[in-house]
PDB file of N, CA and C in Angstrom:
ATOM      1  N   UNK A   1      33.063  76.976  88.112  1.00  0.00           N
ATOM      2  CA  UNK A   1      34.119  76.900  89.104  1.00  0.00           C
ATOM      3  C   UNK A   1      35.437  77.377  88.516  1.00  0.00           C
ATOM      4  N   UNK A   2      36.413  77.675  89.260  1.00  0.00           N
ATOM      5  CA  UNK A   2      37.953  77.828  88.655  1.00  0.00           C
ATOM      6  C   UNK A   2      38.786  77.043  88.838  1.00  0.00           C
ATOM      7  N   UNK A   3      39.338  76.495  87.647  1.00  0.00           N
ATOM      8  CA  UNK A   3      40.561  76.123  87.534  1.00  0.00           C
ATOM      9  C   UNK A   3      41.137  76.809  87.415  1.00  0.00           C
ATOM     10  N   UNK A   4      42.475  75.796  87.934  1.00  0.00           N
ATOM     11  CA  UNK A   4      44.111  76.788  87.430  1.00  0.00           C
ATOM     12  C   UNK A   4      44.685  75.925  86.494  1.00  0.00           C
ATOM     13  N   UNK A   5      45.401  76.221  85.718  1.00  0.00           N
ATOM     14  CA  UNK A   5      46.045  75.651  84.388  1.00  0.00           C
ATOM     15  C   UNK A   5      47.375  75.593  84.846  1.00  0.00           C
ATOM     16  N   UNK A   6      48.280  75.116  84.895  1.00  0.00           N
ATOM     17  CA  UNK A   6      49.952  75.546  85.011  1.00  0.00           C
ATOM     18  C   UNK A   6      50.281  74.507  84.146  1.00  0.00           C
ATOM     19  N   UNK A   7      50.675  75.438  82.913  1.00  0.00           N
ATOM     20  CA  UNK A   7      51.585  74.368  82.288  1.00  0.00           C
ATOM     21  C   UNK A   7      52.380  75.452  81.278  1.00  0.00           C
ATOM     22  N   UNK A   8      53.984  75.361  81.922  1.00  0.00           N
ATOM     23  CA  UNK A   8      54.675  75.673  81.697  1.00  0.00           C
ATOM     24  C   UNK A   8      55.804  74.860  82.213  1.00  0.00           C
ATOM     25  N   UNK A   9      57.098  74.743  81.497  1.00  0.00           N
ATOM     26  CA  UNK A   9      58.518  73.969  81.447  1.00  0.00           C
ATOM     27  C   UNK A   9      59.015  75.360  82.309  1.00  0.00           C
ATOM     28  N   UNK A  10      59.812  74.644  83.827  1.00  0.00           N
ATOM     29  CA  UNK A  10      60.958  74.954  84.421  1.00  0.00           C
ATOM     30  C   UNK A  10      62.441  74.802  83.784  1.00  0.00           C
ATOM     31  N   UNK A  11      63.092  75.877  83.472  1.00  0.00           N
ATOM     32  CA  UNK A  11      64.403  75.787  82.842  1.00  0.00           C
ATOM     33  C   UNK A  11      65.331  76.603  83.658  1.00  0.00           C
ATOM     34  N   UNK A  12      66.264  76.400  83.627  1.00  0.00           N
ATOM     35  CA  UNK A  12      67.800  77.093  84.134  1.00  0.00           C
ATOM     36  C   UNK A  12      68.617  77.191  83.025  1.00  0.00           C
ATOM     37  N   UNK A  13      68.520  78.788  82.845  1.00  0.00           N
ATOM     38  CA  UNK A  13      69.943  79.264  82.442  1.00  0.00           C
ATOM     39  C   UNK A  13      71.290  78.912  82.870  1.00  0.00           C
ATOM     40  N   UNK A  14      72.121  77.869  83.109  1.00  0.00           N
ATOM     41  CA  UNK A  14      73.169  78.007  83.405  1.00  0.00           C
ATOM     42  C   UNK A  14      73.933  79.184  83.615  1.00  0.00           C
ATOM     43  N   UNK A  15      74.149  79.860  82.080  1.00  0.00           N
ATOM     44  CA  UNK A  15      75.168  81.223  81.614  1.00  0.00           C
ATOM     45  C   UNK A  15      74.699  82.061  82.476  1.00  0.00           C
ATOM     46  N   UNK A  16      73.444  82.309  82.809  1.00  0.00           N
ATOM     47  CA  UNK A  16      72.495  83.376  83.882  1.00  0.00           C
ATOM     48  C   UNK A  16      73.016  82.912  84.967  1.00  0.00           C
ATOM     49  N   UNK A  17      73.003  82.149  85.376  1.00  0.00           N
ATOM     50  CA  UNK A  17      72.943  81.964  86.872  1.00  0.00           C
ATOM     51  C   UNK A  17      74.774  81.762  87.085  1.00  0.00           C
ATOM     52  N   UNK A  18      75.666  81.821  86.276  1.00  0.00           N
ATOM     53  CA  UNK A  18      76.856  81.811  86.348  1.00  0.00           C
ATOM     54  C   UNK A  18      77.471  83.066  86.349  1.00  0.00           C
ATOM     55  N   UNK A  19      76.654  84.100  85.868  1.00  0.00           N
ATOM     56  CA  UNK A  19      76.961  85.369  85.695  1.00  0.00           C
ATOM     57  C   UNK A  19      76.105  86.024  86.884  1.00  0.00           C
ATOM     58  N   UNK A  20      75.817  85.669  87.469  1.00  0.00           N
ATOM     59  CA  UNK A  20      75.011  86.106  88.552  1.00  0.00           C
ATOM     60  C   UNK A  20      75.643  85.847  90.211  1.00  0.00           C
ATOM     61  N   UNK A  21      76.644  84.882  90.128  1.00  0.00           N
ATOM     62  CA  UNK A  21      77.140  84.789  91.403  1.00  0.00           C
ATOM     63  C   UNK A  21      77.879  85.195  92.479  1.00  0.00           C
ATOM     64  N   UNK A  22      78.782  85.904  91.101  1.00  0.00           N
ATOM     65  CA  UNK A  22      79.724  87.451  91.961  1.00  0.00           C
ATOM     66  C   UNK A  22      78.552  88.029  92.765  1.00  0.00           C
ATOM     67  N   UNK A  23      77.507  88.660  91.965  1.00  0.00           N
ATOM     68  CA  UNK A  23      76.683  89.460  92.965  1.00  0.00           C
ATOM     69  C   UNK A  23      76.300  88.506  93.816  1.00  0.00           C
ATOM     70  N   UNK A  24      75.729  87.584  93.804  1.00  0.00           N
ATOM     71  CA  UNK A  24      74.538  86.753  95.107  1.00  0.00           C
ATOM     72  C   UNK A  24      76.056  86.670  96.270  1.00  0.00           C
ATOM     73  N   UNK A  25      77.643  86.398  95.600  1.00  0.00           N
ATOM     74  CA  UNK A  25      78.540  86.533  96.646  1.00  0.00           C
ATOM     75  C   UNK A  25      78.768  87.752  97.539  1.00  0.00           C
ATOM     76  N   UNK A  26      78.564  88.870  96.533  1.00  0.00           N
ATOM     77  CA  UNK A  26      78.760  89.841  97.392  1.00  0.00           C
ATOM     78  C   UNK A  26      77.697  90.142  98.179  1.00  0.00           C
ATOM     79  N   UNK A  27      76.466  89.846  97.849  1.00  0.00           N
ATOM     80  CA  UNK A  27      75.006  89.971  99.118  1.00  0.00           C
ATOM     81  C   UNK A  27      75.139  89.421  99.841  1.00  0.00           C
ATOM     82  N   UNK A  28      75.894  87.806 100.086  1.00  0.00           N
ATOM     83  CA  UNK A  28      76.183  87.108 100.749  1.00  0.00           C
ATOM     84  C   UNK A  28      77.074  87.886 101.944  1.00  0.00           C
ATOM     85  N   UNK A  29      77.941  88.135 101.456  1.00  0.00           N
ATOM     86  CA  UNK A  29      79.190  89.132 102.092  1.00  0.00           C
ATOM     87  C   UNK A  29      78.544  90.246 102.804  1.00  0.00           C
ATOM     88  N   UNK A  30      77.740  91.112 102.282  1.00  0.00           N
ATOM     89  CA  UNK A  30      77.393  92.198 102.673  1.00  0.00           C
ATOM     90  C   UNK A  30      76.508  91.951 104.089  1.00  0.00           C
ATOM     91  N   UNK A  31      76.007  90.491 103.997  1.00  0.00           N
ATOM     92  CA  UNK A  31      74.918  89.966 104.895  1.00  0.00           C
ATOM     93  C   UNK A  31      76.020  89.844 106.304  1.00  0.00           C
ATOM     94  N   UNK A  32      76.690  88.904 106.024  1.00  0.00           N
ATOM     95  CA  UNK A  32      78.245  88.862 106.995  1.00  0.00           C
ATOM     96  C   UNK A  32      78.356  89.642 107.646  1.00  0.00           C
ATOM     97  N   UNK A  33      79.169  90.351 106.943  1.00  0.00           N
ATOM     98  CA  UNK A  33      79.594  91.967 107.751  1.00  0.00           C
ATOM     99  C   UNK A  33      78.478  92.769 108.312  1.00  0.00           C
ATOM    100  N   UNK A  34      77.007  92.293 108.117  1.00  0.00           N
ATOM    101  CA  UNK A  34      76.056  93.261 108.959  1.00  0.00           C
ATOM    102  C   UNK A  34      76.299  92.711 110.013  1.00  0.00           C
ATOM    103  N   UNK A  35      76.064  91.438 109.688  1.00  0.00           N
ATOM    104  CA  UNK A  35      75.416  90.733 110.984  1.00  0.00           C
ATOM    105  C   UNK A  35      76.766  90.467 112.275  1.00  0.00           C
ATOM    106  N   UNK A  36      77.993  90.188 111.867  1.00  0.00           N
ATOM    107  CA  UNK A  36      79.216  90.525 112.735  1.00  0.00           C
ATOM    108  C   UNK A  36      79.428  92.241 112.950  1.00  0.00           C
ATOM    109  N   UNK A  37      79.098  92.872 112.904  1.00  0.00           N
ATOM    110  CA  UNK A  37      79.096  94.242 113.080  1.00  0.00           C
ATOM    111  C   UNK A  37      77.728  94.377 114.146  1.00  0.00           C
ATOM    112  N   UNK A  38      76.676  94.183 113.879  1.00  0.00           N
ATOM    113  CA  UNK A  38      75.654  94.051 115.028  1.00  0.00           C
ATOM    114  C   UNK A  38      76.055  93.184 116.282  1.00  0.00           C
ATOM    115  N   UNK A  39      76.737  91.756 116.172  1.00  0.00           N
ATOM    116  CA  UNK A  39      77.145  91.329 116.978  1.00  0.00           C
ATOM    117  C   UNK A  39      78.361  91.914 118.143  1.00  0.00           C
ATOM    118  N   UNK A  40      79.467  92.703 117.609  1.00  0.00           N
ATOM    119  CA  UNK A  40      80.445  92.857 117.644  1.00  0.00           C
ATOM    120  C   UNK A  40      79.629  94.348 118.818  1.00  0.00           C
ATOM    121  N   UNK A  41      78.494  94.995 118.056  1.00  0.00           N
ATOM    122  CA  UNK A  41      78.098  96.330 118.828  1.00  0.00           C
ATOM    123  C   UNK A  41      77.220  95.903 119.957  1.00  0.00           C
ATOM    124  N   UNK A  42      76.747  94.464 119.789  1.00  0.00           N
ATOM    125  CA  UNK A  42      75.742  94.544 121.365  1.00  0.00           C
ATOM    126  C   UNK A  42      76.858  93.778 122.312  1.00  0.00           C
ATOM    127  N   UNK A  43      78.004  93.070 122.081  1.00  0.00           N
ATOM    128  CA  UNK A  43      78.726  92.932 122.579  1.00  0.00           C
ATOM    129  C   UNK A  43      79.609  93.943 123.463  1.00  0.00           C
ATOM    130  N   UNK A  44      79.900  94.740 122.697  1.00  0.00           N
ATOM    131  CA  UNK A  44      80.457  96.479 123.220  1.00  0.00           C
ATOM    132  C   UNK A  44      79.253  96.893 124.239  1.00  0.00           C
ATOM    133  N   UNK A  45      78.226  96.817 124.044  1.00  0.00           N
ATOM    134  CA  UNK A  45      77.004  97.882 124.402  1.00  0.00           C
ATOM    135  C   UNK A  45      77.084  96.683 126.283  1.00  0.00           C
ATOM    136  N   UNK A  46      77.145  95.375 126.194  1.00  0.00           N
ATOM    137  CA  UNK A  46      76.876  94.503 127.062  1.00  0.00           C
ATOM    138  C   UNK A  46      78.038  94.942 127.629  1.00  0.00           C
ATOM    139  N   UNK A  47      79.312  94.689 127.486  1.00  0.00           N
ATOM    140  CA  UNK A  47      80.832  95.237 128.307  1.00  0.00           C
ATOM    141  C   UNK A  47      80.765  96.620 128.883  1.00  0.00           C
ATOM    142  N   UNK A  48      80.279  97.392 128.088  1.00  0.00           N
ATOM    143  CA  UNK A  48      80.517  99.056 128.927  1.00  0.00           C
ATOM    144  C   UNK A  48      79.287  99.574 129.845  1.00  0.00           C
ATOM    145  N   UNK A  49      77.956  98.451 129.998  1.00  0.00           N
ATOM    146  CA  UNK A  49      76.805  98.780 130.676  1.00  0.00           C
ATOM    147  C   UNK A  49      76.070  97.619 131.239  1.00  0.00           C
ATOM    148  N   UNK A  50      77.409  96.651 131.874  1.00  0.00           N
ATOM    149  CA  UNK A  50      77.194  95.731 132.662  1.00  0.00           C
ATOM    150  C   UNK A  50      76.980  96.488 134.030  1.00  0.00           C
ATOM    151  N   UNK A  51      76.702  96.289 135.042  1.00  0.00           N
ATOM    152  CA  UNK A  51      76.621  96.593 136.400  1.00  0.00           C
ATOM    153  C   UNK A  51      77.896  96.294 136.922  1.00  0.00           C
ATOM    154  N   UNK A  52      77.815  97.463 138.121  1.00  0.00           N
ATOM    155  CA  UNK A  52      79.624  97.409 138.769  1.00  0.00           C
ATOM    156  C   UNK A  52      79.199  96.702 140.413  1.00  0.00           C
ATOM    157  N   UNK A  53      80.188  95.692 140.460  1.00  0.00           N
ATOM    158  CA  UNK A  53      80.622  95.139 141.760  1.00  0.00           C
ATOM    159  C   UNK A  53      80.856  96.190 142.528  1.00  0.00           C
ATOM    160  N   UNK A  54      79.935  96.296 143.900  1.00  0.00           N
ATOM    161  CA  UNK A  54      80.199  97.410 145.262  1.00  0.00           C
ATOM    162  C   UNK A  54      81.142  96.706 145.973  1.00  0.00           C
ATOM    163  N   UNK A  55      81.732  97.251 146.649  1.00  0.00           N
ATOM    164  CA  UNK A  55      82.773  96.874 148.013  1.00  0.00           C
ATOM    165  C   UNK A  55      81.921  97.065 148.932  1.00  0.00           C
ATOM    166  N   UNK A  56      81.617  96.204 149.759  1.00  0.00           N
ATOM    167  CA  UNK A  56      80.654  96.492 151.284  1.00  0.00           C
ATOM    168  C   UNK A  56      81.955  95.808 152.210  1.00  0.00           C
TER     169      UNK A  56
END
């Protein structure tokens, strides 16, 4: 039959993961500005291709 073995120690770099946060901020950021920029365009897209009120 198979076993699985796992034996290995979970560790954190602190210094790694401290030097790493500018970037994960700026992915963070970059995520932002997609996603308010998509919002911002189906918003536009909904205002200029709503249906127009007739006069009867």
């Amino acid at each position: 039959m198979f076993t699985m073995l796992a034996d290995f120690a979970f560790k954190i770099d602190a210094d790694a993961f401290l030097k790493s946060l500018p970037t994960m901020g700026l992915g963070m950021l970059g995520i932002f500005i997609v996603t308010g920029i998509i919002v911002l365009t189906i918003g536009l897209l909904n205002f200029f291709t709503k249906p127009r009120k007739k006069d009867n």
